[in-house]
Protein backbone atom coordinates (compact mmCIF):
# COMPACT_ATOMS: atom_id res chain seq x y z
CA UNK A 1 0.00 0.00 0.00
CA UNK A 2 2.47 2.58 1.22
CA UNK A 3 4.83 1.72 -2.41
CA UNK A 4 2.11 2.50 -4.06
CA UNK A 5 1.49 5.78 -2.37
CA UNK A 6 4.90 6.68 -2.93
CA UNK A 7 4.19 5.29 -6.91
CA UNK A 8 1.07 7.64 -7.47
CA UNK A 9 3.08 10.59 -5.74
CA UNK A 10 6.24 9.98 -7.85
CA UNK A 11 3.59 9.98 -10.57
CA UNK A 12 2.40 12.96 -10.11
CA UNK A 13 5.04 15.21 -9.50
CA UNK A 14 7.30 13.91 -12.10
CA UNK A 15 5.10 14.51 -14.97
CA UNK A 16 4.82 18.18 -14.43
CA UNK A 17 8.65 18.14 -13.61
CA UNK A 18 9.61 16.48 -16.69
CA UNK A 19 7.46 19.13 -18.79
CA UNK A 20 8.62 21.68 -16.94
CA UNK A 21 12.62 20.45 -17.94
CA UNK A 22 12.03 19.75 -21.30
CA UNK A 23 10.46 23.03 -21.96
CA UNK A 24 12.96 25.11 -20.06
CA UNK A 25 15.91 23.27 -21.87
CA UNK A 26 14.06 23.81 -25.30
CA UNK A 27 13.61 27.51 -24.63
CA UNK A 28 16.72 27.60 -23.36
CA UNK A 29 18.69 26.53 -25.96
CA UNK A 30 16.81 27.45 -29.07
CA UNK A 31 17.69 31.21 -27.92
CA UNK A 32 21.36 30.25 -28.20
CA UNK A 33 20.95 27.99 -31.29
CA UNK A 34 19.71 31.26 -33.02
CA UNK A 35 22.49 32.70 -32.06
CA UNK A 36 25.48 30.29 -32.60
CA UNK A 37 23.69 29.66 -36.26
CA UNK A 38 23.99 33.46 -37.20
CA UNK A 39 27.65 33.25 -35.64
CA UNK A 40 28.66 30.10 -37.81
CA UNK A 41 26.37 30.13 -40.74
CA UNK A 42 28.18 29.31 -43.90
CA UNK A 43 31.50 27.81 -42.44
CA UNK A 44 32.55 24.57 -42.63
CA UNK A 45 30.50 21.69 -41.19
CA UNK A 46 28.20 24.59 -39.52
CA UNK A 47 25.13 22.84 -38.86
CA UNK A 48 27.89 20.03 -36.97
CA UNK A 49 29.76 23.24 -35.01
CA UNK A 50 25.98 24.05 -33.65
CA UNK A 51 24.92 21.16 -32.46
CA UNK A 52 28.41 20.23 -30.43
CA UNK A 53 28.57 23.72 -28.92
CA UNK A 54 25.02 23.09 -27.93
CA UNK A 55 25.68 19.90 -26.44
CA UNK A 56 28.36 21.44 -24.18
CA UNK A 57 26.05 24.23 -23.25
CA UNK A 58 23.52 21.15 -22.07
CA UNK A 59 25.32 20.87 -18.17
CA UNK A 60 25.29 25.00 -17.94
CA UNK A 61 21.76 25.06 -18.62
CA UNK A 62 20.57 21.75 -16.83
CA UNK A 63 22.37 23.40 -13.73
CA UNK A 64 19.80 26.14 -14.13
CA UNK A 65 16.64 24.56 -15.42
CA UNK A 66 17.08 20.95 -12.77
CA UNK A 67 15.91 23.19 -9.69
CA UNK A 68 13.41 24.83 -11.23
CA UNK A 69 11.42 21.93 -12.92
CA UNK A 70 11.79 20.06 -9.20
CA UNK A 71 10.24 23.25 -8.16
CA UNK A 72 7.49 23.74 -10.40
CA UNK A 73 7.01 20.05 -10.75
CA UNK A 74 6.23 19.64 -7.03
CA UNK A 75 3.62 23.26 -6.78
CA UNK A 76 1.88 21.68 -9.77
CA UNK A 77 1.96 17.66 -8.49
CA UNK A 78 0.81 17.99 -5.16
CA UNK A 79 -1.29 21.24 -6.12
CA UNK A 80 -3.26 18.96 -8.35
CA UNK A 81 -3.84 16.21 -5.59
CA UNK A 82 -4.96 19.03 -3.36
CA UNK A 83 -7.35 20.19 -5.61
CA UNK A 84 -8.77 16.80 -5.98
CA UNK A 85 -8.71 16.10 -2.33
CA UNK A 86 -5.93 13.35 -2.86
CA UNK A 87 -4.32 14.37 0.00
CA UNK A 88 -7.53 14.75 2.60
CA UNK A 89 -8.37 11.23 1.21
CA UNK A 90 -5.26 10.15 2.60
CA UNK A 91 -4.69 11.34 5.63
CA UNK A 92 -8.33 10.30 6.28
CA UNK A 93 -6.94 6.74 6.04
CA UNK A 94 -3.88 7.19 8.00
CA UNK A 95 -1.26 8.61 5.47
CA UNK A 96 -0.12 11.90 6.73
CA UNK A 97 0.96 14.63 4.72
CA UNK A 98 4.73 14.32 5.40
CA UNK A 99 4.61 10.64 4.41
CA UNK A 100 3.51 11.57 1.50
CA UNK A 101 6.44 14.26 1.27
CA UNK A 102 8.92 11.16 1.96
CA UNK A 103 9.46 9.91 -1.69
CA UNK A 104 9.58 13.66 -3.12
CA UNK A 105 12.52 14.34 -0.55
CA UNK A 106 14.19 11.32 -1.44
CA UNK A 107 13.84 12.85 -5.13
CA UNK A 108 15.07 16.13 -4.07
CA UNK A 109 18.08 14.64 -2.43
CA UNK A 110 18.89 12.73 -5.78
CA UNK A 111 18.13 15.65 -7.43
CA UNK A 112 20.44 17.71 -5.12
CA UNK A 113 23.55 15.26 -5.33
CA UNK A 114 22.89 15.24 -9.61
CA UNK A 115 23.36 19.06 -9.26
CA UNK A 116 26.43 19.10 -7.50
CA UNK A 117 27.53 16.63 -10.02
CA UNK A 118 26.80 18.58 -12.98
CA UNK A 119 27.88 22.04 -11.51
CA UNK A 120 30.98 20.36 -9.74
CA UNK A 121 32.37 18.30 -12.63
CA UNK A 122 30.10 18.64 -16.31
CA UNK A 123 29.88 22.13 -16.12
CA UNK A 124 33.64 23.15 -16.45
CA UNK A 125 34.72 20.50 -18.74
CA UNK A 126 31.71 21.55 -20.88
CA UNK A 127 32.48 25.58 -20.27
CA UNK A 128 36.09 24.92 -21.20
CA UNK A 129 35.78 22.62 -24.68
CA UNK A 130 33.07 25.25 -25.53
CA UNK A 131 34.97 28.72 -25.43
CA UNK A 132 37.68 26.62 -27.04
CA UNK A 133 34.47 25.46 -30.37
CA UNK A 134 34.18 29.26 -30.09
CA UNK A 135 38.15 30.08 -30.65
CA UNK A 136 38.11 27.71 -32.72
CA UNK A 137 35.30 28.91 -34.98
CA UNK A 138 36.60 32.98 -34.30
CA UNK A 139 39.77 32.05 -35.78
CA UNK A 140 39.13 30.28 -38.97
CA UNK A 141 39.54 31.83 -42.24
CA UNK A 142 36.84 32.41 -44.29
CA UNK A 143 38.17 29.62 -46.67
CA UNK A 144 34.98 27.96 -44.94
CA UNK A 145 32.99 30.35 -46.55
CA UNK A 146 34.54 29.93 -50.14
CA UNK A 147 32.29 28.80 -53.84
CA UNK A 148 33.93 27.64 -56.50
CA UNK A 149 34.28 30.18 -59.50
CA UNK A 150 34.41 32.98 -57.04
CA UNK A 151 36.84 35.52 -55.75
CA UNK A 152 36.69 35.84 -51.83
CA UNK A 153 38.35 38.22 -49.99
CA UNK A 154 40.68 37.13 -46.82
CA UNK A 155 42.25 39.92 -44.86
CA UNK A 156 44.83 41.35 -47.30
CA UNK A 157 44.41 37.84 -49.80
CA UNK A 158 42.15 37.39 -52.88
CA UNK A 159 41.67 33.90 -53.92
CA UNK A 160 39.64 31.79 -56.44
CA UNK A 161 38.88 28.50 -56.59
CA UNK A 162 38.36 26.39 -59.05
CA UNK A 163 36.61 22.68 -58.21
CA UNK A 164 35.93 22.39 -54.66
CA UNK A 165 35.38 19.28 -52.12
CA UNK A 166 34.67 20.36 -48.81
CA UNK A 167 34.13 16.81 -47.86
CA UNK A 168 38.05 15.89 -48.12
CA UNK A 169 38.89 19.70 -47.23
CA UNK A 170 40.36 19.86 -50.73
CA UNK A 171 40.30 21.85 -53.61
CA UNK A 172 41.88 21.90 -57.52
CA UNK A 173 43.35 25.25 -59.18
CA UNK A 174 43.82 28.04 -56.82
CA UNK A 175 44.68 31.26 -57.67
CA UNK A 176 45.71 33.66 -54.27
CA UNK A 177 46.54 37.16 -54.50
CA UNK A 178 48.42 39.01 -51.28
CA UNK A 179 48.74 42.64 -51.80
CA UNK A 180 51.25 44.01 -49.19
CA UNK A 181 51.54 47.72 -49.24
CA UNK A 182 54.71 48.96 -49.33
CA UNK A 183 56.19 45.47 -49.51
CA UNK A 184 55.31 44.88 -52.80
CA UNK A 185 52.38 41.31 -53.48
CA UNK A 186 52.54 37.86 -54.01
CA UNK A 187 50.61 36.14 -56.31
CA UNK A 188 50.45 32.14 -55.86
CA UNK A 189 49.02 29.80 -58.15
CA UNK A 190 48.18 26.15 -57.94
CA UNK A 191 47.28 23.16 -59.23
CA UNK A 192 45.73 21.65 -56.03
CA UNK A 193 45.44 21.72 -52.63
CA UNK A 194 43.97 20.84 -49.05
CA UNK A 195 43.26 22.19 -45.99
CA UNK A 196 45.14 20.54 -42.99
CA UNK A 197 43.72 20.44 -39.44
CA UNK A 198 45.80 21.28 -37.15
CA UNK A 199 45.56 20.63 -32.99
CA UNK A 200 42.82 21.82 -30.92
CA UNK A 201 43.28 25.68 -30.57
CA UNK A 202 46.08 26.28 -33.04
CA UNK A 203 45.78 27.47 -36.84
CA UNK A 204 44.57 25.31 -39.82
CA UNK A 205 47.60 25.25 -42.10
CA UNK A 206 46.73 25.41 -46.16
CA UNK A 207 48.74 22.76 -48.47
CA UNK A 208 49.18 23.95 -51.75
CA UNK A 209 50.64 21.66 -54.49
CA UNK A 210 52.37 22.19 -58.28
CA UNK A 211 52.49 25.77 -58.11
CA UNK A 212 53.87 29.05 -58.95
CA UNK A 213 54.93 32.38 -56.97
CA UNK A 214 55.36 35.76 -58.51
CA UNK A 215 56.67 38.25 -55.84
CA UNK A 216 56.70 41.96 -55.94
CA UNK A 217 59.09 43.20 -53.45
CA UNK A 218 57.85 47.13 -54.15
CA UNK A 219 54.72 47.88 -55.88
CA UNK A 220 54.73 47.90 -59.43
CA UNK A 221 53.96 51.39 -60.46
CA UNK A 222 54.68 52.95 -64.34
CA UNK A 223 56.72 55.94 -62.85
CA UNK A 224 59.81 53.72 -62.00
CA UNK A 225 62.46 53.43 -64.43
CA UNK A 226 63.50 50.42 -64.62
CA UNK A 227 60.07 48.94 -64.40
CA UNK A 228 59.86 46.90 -61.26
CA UNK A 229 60.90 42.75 -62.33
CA UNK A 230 59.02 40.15 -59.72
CA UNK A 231 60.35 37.09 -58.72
CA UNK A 232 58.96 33.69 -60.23
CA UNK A 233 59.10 30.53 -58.36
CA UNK A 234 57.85 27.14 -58.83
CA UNK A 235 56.92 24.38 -56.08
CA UNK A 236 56.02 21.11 -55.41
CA UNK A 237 54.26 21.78 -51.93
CA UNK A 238 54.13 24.83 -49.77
CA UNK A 239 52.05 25.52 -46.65
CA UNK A 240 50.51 28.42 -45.00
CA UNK A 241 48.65 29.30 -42.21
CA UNK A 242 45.21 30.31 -42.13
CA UNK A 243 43.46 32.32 -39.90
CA UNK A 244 43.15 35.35 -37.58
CA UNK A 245 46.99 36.27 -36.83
CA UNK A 246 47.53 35.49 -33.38
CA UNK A 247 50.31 34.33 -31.14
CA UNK A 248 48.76 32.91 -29.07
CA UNK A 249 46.83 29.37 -28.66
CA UNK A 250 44.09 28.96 -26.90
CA UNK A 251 44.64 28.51 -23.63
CA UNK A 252 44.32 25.46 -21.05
CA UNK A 253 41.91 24.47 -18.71
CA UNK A 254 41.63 26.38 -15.41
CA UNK A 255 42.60 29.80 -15.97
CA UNK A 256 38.92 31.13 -15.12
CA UNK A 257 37.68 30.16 -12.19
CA UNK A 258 34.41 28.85 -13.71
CA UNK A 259 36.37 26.15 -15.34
CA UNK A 260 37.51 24.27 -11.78
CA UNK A 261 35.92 21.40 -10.81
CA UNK A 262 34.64 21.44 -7.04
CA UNK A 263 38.50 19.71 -6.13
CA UNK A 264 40.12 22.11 -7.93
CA UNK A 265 38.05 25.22 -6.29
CA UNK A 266 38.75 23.88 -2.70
CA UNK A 267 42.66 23.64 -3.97
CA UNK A 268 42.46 26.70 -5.50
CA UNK A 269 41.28 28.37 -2.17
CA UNK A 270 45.20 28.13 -0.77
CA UNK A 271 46.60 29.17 -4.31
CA UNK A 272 44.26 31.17 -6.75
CA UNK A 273 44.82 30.87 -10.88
CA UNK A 274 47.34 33.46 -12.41
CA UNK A 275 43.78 35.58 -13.50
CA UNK A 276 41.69 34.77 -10.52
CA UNK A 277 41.43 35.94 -7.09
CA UNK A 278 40.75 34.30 -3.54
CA UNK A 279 37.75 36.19 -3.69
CA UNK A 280 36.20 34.91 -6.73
CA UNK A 281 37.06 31.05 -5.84
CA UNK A 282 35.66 31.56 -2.63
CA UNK A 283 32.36 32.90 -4.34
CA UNK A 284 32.37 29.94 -7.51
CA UNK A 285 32.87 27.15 -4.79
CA UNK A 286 30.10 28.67 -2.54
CA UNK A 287 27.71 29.36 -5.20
CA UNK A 288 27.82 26.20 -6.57
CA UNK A 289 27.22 24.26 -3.02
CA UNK A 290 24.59 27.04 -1.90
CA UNK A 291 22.38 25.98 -5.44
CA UNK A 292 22.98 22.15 -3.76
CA UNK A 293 22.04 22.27 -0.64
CA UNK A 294 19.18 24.73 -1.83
CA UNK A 295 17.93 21.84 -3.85
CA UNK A 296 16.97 19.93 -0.71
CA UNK A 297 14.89 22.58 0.41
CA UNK A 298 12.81 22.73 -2.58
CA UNK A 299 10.08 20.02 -1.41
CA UNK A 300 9.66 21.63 2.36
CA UNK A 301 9.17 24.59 0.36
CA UNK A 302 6.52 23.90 -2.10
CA UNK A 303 4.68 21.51 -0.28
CA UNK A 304 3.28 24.19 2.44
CA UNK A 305 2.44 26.41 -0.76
CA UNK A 306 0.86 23.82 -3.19
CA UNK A 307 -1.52 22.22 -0.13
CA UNK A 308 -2.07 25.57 1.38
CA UNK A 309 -5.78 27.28 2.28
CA UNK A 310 -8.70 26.59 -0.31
CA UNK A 311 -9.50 30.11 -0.44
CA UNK A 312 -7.16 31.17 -2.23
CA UNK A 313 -6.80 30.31 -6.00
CA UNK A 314 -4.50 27.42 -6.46
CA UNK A 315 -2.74 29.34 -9.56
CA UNK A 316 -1.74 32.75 -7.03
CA UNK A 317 -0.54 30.46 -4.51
CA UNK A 318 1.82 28.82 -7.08
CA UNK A 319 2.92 32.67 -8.66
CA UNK A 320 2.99 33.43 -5.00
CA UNK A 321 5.87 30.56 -4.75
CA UNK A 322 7.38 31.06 -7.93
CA UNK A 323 8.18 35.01 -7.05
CA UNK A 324 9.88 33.64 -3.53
CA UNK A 325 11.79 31.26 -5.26
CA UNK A 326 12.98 34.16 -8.18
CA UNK A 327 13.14 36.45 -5.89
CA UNK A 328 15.58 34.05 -3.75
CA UNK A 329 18.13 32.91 -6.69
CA UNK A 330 18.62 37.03 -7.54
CA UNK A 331 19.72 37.18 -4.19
CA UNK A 332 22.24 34.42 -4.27
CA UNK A 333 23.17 35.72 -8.00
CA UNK A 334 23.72 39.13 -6.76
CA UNK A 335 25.30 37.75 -3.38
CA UNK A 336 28.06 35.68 -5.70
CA UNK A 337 28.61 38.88 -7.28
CA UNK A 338 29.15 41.01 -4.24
CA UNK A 339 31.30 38.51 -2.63
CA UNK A 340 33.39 38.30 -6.32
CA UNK A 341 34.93 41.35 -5.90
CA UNK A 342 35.70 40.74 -2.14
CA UNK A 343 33.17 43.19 -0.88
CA UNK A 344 31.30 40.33 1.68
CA UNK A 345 32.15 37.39 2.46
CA UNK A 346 30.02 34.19 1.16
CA UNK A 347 28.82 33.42 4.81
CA UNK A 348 26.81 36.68 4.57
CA UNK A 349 25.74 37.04 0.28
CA UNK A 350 24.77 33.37 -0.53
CA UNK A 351 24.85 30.95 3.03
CA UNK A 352 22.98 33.28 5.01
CA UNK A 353 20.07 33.62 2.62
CA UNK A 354 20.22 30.10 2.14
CA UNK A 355 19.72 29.50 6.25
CA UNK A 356 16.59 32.04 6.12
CA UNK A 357 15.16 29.83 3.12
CA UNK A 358 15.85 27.09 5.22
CA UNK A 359 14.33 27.88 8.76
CA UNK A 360 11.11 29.60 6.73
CA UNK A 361 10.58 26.58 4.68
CA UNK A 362 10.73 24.37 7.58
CA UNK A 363 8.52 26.44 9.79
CA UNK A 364 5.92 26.14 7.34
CA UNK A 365 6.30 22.55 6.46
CA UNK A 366 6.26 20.94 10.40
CA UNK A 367 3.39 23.50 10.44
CA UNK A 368 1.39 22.47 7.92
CA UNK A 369 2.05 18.58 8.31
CA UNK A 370 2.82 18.21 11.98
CA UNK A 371 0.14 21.15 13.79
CA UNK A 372 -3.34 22.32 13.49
CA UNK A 373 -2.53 25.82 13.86
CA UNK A 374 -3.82 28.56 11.03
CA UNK A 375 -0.67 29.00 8.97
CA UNK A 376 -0.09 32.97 8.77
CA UNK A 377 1.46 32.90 5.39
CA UNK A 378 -1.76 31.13 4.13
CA UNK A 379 -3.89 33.45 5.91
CA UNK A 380 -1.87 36.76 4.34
CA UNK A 381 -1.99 34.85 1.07
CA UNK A 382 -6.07 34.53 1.36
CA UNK A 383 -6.27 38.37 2.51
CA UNK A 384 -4.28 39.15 -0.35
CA UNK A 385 -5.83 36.97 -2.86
CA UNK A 386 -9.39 38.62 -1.53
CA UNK A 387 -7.67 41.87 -2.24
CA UNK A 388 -6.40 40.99 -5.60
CA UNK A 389 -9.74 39.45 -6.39
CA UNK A 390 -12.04 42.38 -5.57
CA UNK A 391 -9.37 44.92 -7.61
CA UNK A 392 -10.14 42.51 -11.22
CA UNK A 393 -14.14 42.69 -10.41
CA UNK A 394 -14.00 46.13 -9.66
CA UNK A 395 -11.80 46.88 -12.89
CA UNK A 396 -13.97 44.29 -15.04
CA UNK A 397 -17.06 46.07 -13.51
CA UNK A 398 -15.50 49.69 -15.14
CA UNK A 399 -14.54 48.30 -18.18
CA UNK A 400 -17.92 47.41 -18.90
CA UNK A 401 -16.77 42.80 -18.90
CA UNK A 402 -18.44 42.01 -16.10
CA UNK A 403 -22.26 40.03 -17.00
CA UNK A 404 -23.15 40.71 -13.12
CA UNK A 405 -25.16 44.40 -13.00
């Protein structure tokens, strides 16, 4: 009897939750698809480059969607058995209200140690390989962008080429013209080539094959007697590198804080990154465990709300919820931010809010499931759902909607 309790409970707060997640994550990442696609339309393989920087933006938006969906999934879940006196049924047969709560805190603590998972390990793996997709992708030339038959422009080069295979990065009859200013041009011609990749971060190199070089080492120009002679060369192969000129590679892993796994953070504590501070590890590691640990509140929380008075309209009892629960992650946002630049400490921004979240959400829950005392959140949620009530039938009434004289 009591595994199928926790069965039809599971049952009904996982439905909404799993709606809620899928939604959130669709939203979520069709903003960003819109804007990786305008980023990398046209390159090489583009459709490919959006889908695996999506994928690695999966764990940094999971870590931000997970505690809602638990959230809204359990307002919604045990809102509904409310409303179709589920829960009076059974506690009218012996099943109080926090055995009921027992298999959705068991989910919150899975839910809770998933989190820390994905936050502690996915997260800056997946934050790292993507800014390194997006280095990648900055840094490319627009070969990736060239049709055969026409001339592209490249910085300070003007090529053509001929026949094309993007499939084998190769190509057949090139024609490249480098114009250097004062130091004269280069003109390169080809019968062949290919683009080779190089390693992660670095510059794709281009392979040209059977060719010729003209160089210019001043500009030609039809005032300078002698006319100016250029230099022909022939080759077999010759590379060059394409791309943004850069020194630099992109970096490795761990130079911004955000990239640290939870061991790293706590080692990072005694001896900060070259470009990050005490401060800001301090503030990662206790965001990250505050967004945890807030995850096993969650069901004390929206349990009190989603059973609460039947006065009140079940819907502003759940916005009533969902504006603490916004209102409570700006805090901890804005907390992390404070205690970034080392003007708090994270005992005060982030763990201290998290305590008062805590000892409110508990009040109400051994409250609601353990007394018989009126609670005085549901009561000022009734007075102000009376209050909200009368202000739409008075402003239906003087728009002229209301059927009622």
């Amino acid at each position: 009897m009591l595994r199928l309790v926790d069965k039809l409970v599971l049952r009904q707060v996982s439905l909404p939750l799993a709606g809620a997640l899928v939604i959130g994550m669709l939203m979520l990442l069709a903003d960003r698809m819109v804007r990786l696609l305008d980023a990398t339309l046209g390159k090489k393989s583009s459709f490919t480059v959006v889908f695996e920087m999506l994928a690695y933006l999966v764990p940094h938006y999971l870590g931000t969607a997970l505690p809602a969906a638990l959230f809204l999934g359990l307002l919604l879940g045990f809102g509904r058995m409310s409303a179709n006196s589920e829960t009076d049924a059974f506690m009218a047969s012996g099943i109080s209200l926090n055995r009921l709560a027992r298999p959705v805190i068991m989910l919150g603590a899975l839910m809770s140690l998933l989190s820390l998972v994905i936050m502690g390990w996915m997260q800056p793996h997946a934050r790292y390989a993507y800014r390194s997709v997006v280095f990648d992708v900055q840094n490319v030339d627009v070969f990736y962008l060239a049709e055969e038959g026409v001339f592209m422009q490249a910085g300070e080069r003007t090529f053509i080429l001929d026949k094309l295979n993007r499939g084998e990065n190769s190509f057949e009859r090139a024609f490249i013209y480098q114009d250097k200013g004062p130091d004269g041009s280069q003109t390169v011609t080809a019968r062949r080539g290919a683009l080779i990749e190089s390693a992660p971060g670095q510059r794709p190199t281009l392979r040209l094959e059977g060719g010729h070089r003209l160089t210019f080492e001043t500009p030609p120009s039809t005032s300078v007697s002698p006319p100016v002679i250029g230099e022909v060369t022939e080759f077999a192969s010759a590379d060059t590198p394409l791309g943004r000129i850069s020194k630099d590679i992109f970096r490795p892993r761990g130079v911004d804080e955000r990239e640290l796994t939870l061991p790293e953070l706590f080692a990072a504590l005694e001896k900060p990154p070259a470009k990050a501070t005490r401060a800001e590890i301090a503030s990662e590691l206790s965001e990250r465990l505050v967004t945890a640990v807030s995850i096993l509140i969650l069901p004390f929380l929206a349990i009190p709300f989603a059973v609460g008075s039947r006065r009140s309209p079940r819907g502003f009892r759940t916005g009533v919820a969902l504006v603490l629960i916004v209102l409570y992650n700006e805090i901890v946002h804005q907390g992390a931010s404070v205690s970034n630049h080392g003007l708090a400490p994270p005992l005060v921004t982030m763990w201290l809010p998290c305590l008062l979240l805590a000892v409110f959400a508990a009040w109400r829950y051994i409250g609601v499931c353990f007394t018989l005392t009126n609670d005085p959140v549901s009561a000022a949620i009734d007075r102000a759902g009376d209050v909200a009530g009368a202000l739409r039938l008075a402003l239906q009434r003087r728009l002229g909607w209301s059927s009622t004289p």
